[in-house]
C-alpha atoms as a PDB file:
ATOM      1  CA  UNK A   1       0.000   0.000   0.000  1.00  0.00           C
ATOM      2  CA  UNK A   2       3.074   2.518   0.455  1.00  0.00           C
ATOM      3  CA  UNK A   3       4.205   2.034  -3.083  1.00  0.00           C
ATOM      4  CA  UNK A   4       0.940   1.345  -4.594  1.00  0.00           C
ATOM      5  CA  UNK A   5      -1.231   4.402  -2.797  1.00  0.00           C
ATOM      6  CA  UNK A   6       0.821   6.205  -0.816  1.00  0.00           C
ATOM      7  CA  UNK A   7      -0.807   9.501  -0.894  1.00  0.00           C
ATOM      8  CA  UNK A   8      -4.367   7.782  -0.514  1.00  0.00           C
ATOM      9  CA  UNK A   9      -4.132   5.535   2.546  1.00  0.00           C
ATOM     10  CA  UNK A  10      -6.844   5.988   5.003  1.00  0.00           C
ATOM     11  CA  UNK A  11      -6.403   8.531   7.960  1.00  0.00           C
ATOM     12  CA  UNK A  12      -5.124   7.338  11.036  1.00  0.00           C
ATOM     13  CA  UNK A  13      -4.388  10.253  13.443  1.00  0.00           C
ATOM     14  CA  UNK A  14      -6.769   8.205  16.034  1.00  0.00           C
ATOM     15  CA  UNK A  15      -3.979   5.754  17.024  1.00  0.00           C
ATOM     16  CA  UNK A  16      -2.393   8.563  19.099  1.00  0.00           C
ATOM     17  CA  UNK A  17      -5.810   8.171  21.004  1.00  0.00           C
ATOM     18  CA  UNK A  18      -4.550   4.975  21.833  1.00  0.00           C
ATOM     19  CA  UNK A  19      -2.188   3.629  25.465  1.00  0.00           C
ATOM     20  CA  UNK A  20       1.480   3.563  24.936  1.00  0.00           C
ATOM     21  CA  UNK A  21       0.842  -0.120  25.946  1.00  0.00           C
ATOM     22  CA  UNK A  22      -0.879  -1.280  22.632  1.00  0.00           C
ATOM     23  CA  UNK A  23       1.338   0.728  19.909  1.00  0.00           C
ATOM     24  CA  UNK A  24       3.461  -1.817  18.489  1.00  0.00           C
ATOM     25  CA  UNK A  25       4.323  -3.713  15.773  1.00  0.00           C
ATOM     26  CA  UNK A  26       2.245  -7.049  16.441  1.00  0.00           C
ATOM     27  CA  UNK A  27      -0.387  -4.317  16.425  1.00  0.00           C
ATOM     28  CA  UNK A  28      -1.465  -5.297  13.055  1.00  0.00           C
ATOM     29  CA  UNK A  29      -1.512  -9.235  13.359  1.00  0.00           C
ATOM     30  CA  UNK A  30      -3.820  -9.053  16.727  1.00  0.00           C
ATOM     31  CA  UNK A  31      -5.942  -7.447  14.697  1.00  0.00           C
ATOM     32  CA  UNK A  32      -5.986  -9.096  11.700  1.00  0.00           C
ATOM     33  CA  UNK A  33      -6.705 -11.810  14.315  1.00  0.00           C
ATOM     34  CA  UNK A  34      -9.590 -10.551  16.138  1.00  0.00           C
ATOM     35  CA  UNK A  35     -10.858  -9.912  12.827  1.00  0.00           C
ATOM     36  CA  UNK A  36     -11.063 -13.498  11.584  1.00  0.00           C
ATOM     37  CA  UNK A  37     -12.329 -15.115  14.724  1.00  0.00           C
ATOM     38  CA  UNK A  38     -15.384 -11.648  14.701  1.00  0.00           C
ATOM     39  CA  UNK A  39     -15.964 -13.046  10.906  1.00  0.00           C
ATOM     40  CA  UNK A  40     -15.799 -16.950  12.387  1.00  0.00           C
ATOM     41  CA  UNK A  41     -18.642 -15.500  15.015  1.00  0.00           C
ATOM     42  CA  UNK A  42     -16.167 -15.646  18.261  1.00  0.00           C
ATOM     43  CA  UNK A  43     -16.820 -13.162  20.635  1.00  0.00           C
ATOM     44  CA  UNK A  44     -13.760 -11.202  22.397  1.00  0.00           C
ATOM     45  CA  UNK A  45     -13.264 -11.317  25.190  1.00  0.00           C
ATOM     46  CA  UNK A  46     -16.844 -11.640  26.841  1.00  0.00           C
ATOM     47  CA  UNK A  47     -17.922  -8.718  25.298  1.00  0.00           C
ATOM     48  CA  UNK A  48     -20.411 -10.168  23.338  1.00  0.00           C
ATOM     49  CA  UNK A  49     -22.243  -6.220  22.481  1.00  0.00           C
ATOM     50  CA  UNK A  50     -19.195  -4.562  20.401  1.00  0.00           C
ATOM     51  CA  UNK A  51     -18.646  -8.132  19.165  1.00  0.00           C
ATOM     52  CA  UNK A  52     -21.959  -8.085  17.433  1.00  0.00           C
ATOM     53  CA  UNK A  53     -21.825  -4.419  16.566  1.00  0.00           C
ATOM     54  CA  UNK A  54     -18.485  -5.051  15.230  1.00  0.00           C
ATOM     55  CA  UNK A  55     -18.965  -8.594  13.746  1.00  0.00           C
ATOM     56  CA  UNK A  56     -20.237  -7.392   9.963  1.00  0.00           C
ATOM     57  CA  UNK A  57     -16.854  -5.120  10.145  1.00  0.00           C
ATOM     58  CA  UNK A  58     -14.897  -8.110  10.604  1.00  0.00           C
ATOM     59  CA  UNK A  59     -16.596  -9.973   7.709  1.00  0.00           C
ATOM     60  CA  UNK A  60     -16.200  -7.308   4.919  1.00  0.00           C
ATOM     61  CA  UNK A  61     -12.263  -6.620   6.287  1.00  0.00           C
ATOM     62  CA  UNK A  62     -11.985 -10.289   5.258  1.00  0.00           C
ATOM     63  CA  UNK A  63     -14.057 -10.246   2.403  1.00  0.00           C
ATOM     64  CA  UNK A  64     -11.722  -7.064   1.108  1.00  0.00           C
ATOM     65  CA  UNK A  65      -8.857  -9.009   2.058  1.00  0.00           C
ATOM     66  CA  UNK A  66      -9.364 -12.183  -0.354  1.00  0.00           C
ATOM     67  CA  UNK A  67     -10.261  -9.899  -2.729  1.00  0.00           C
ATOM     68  CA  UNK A  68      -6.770  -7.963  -2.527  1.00  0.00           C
ATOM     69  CA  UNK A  69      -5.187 -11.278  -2.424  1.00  0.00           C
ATOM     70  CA  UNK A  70      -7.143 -12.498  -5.570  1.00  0.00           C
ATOM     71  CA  UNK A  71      -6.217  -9.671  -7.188  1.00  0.00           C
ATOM     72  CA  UNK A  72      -2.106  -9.677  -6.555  1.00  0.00           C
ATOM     73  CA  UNK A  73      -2.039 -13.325  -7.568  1.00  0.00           C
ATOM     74  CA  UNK A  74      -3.376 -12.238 -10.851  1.00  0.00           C
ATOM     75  CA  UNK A  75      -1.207  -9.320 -11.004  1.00  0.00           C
ATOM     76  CA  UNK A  76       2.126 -11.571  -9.778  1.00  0.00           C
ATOM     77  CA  UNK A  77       1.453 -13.704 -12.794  1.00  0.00           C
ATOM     78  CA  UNK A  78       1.852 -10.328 -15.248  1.00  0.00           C
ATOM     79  CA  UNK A  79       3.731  -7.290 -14.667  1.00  0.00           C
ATOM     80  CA  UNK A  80       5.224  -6.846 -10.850  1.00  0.00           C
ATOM     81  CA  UNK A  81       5.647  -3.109 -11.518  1.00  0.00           C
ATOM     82  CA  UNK A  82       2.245  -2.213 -12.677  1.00  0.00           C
ATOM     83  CA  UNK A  83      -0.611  -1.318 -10.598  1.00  0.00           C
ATOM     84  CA  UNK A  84      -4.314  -1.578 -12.075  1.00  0.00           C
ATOM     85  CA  UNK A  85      -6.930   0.661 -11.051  1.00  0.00           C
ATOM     86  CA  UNK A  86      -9.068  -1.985  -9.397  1.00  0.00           C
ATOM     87  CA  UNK A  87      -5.753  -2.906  -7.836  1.00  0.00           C
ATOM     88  CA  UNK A  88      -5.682   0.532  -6.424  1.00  0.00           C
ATOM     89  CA  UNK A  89      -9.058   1.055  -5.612  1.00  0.00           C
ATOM     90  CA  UNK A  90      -9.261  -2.648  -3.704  1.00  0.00           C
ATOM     91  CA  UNK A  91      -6.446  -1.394  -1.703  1.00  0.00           C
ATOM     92  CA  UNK A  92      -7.965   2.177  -0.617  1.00  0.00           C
ATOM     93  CA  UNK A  93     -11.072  -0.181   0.413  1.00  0.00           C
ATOM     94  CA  UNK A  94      -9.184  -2.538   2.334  1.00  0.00           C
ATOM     95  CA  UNK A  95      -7.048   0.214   3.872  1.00  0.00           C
ATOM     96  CA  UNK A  96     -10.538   2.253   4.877  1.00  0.00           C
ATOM     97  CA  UNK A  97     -12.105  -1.168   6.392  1.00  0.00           C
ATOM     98  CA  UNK A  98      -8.699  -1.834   8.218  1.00  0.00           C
ATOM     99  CA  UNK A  99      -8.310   1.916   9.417  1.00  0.00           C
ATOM    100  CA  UNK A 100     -11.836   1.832  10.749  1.00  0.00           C
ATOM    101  CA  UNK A 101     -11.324  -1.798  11.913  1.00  0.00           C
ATOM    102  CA  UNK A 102      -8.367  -0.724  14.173  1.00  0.00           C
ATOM    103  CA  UNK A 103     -10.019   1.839  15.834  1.00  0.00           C
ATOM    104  CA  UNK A 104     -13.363  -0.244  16.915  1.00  0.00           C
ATOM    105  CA  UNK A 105     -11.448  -3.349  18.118  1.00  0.00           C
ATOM    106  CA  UNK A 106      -9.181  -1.314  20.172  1.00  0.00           C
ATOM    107  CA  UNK A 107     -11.754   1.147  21.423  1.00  0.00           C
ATOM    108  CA  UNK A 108     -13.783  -1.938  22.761  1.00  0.00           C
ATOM    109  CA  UNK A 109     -10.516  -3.739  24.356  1.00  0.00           C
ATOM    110  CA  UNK A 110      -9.117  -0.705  26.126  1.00  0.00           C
ATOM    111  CA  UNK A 111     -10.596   2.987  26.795  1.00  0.00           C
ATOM    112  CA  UNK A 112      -9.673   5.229  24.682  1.00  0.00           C
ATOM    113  CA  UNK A 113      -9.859   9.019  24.704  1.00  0.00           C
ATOM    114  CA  UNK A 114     -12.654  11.052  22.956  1.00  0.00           C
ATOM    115  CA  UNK A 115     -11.445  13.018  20.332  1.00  0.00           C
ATOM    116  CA  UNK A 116     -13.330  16.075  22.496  1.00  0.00           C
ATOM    117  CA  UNK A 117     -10.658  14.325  25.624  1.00  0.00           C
ATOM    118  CA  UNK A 118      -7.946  14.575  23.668  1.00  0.00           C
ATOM    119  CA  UNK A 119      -8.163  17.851  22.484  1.00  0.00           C
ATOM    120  CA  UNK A 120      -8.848  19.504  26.064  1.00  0.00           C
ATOM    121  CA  UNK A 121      -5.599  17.042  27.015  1.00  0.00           C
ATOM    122  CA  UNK A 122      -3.274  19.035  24.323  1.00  0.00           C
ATOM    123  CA  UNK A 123      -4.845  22.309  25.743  1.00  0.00           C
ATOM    124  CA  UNK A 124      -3.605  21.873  28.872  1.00  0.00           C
ATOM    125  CA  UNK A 125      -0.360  20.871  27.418  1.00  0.00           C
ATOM    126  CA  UNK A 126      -0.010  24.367  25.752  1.00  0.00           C
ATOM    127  CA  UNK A 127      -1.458  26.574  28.447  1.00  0.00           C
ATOM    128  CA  UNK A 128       1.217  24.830  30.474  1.00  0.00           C
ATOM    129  CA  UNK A 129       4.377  25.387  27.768  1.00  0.00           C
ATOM    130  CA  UNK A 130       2.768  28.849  27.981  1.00  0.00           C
ATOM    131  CA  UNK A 131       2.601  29.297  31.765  1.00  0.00           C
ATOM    132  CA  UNK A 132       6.532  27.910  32.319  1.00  0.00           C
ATOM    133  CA  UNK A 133       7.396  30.399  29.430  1.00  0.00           C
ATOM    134  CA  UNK A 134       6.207  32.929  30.988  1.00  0.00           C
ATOM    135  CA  UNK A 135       7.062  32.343  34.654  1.00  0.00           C
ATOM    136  CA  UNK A 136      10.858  31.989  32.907  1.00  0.00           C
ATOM    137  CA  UNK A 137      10.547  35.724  31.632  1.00  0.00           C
ATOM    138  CA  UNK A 138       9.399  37.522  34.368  1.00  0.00           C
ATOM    139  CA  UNK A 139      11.592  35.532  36.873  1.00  0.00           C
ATOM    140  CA  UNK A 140       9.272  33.234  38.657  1.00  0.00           C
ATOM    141  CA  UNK A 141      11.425  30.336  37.639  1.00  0.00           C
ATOM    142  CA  UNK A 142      15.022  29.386  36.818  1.00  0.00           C
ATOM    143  CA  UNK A 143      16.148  27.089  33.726  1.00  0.00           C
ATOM    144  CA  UNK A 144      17.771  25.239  36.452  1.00  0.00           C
ATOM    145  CA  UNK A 145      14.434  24.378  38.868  1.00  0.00           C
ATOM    146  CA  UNK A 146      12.900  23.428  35.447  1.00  0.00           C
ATOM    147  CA  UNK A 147      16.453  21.133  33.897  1.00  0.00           C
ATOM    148  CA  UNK A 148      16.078  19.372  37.661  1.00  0.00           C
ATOM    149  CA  UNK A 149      12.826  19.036  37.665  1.00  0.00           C
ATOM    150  CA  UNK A 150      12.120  20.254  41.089  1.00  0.00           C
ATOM    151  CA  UNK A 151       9.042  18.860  43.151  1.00  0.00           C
ATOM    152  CA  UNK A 152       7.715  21.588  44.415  1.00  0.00           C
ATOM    153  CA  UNK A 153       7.571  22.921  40.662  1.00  0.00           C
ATOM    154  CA  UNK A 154       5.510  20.826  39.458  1.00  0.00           C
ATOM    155  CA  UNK A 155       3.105  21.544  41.936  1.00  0.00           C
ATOM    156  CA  UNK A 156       3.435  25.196  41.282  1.00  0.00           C
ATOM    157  CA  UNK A 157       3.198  25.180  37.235  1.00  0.00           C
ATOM    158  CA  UNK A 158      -0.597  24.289  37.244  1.00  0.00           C
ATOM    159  CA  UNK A 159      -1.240  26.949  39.954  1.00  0.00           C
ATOM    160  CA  UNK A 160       0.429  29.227  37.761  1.00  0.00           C
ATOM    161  CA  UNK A 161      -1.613  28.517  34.771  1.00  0.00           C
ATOM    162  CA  UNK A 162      -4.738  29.132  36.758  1.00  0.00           C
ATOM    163  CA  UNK A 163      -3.368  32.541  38.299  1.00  0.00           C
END
């Protein structure tokens, strides 16, 4: 999908939503997974609700699957450099149903922040950059309290930000 749509694949800025815990490589394969056994009609992990909700998800992410599979068996047997328009297009669909795939099965496994969450989470973050920024100028703080991180600092930065 890098070489074939690069430019096209389906957004994924949710997966910074996502614990540290579950970004990692086998990522992809425990989902591809839970995928196949939702399609096979297991439930996960006795949630049995988002297992039915998500359970026709699961069937057309395999269903897209076979046909991208399908479709680079009949392309290995021409050219290898050449990518066909139904190539392309089965691989935005499979990329869209993966994408939206990813972000069900690991919203149902773990909690995961609102988009609304996250947002008011990166606010903080600046109002605090802000607040030390300004605390540095008008002599409130010292480089060196903030390079040691000092206790009693970070007590006092969100006091600051709400002074």
């Amino acid at each position: 999908m890098e070489e074939c749509i690069p430019h096209e694949r389906a957004n994924r800025d949710f997966c910074v939503k996502f614990p540290e815990e579950i970004r990692h490589d086998n990522l992809a394969g425990q989902l591809w997974f839970g995928a196949e056994c939702l399609a096979a009609g297991s439930i996960i992990m006795n949630r049995e609700i988002e297992s039915m909700a998500m359970r026709p998800l699961a069937k057309g992410l395999t269903r897209s699957l076979e046909e991208v599979r399908g479709l680079l068996r009949d392309q290995a047997l021409r050219d290898l450099n050449v990518y066909t328009a139904r190539m392309k297009e089965a691989l935005k669909q499979f990329d869209a149903l993966f994408a939206e795939f990813e972000l069900s099965y690991v919203s149902a496994m773990v909690p995961v922040q609102s988009p609304k969450e996250y947002d008011a989470q990166q606010e903080v973050i600046v109002l605090f950059c802000e607040t030390v920024e300004r605390a540095l100028k008008l002599g409130y703080l010292t480089q060196d309290m903030i390079d040691d991180y000092e206790p009693a600092l970070m007590f006092t930065i969100p006091r600051l930000a709400i002074v």
